[in-house]
Protein backbone atom coordinates (compact mmCIF):
# COMPACT_ATOMS: atom_id res chain seq x y z
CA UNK A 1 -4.53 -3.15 -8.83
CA UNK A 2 -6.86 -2.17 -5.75
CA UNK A 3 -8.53 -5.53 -6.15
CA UNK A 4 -5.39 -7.69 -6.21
CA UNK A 5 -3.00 -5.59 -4.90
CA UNK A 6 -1.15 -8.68 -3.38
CA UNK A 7 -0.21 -10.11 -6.78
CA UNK A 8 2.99 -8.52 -8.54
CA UNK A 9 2.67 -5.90 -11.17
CA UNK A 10 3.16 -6.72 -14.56
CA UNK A 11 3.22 -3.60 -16.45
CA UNK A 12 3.31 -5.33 -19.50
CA UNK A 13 0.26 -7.71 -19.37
CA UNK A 14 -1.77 -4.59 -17.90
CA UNK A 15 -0.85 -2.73 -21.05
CA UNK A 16 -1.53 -5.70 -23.50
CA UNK A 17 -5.23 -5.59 -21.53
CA UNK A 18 -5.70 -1.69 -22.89
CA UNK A 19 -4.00 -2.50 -26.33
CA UNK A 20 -1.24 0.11 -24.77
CA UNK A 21 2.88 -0.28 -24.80
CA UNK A 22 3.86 -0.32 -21.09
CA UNK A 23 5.39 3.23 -21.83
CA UNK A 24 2.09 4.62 -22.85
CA UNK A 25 0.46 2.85 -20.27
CA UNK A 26 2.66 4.45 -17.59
CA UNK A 27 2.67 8.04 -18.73
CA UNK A 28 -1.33 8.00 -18.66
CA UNK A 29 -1.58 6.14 -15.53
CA UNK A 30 0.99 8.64 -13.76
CA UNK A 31 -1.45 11.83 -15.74
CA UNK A 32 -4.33 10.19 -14.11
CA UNK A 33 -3.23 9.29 -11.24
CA UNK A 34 -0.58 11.53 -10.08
CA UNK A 35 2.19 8.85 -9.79
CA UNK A 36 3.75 5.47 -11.29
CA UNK A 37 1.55 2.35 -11.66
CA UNK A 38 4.31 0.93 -9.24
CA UNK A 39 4.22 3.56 -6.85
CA UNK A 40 0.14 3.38 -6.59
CA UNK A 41 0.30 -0.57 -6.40
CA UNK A 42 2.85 0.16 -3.17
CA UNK A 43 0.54 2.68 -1.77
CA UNK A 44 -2.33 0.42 -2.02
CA UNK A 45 -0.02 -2.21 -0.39
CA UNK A 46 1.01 0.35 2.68
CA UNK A 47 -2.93 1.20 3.32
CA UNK A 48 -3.85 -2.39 3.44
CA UNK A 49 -1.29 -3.21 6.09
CA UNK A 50 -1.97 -0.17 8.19
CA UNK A 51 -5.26 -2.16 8.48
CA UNK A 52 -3.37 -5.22 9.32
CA UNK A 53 -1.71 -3.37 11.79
CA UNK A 54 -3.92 -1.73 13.78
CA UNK A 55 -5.73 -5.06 14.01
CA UNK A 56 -2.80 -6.61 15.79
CA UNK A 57 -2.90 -10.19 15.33
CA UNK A 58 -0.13 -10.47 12.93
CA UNK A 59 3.72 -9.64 12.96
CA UNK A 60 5.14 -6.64 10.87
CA UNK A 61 6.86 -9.58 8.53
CA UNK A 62 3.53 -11.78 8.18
CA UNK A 63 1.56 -8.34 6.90
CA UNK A 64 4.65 -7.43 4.96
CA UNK A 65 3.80 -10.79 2.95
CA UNK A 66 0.11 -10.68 3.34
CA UNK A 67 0.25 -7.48 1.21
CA UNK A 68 2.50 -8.85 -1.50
CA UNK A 69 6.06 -7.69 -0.88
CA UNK A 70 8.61 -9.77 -1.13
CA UNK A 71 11.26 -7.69 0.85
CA UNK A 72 11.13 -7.18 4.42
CA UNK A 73 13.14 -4.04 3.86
CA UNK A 74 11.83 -2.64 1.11
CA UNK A 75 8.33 -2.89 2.44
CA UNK A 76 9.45 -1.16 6.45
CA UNK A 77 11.69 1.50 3.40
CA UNK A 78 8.69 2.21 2.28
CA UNK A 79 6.47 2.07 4.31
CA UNK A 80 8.54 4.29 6.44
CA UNK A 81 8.52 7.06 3.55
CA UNK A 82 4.86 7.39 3.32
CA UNK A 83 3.51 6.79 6.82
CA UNK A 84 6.53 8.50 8.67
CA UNK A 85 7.14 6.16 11.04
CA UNK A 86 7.90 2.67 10.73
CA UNK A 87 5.26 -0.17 10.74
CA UNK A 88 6.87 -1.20 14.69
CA UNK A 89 5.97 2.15 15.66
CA UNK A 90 3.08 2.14 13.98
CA UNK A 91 1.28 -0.65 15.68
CA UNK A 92 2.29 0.90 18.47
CA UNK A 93 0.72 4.06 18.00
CA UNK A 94 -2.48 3.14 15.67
CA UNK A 95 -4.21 1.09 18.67
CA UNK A 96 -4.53 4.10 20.18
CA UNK A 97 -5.33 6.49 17.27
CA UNK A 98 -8.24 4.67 16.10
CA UNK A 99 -9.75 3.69 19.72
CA UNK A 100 -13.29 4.56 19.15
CA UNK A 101 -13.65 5.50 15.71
CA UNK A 102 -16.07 3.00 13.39
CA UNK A 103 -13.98 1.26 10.91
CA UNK A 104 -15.17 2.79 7.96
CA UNK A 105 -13.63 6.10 9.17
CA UNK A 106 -10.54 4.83 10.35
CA UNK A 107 -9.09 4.08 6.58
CA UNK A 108 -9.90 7.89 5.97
CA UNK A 109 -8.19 9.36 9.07
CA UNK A 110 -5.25 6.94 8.78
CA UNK A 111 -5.00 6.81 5.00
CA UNK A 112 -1.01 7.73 4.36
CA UNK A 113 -0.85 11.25 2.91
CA UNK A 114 2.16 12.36 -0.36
């Protein structure tokens, strides 16, 4: 899911891949991880187009489908919810935020928090 967070989740061929039912599969992955295999996939999706973003060379609906969501609204709903402010604002903002600090910190400092 990190490496191809773009494509859409399918529970069910993820679980086939571990010889797990998709039920299974999503009560361990929620033990390990702390959350839904939908709701990390969406995370994943948000921190890649904070990157986007704060790069600036791309409108808030061309990183909404560079990152795999289909929905302009459900990805800003989202989005919204776990940054707390919405990707708009968020360009706005992360240009300033990050001036001066290497990109391999950036993700850290910027990195939306639960």
């Amino acid at each position: 899911m990190d490496r191809e967070y773009a494509q859409p989740l399918d529970v069910e061929a993820l679980a086939r891949g571990v010889h797990m039912s998709a039920g299974h599969l999503s009560r361990e992955f929620r033990a390990a991880y702390g959350e839904s295999p939908y709701s990390y996939l969406m995370t994943r999706r948000i921190e890649r187009a904070m990157a986007l973003l704060r790069r600036g060379d791309l409108s808030v609906t061309e990183v909404c489908f560079e990152v795999g969501c289909s929905s302009l609204g459900t990805f800003s709903t989202r989005f919204t919810e776990l940054v707390g402010m919405s990707p708009s604002a968020y360009r706005r903002e992360a240009a300033d935020a990050t001036e001066g600090i290497p990109s391999c910190l950036s993700k850290q400092v910027t990195r939306p928090r639960r």
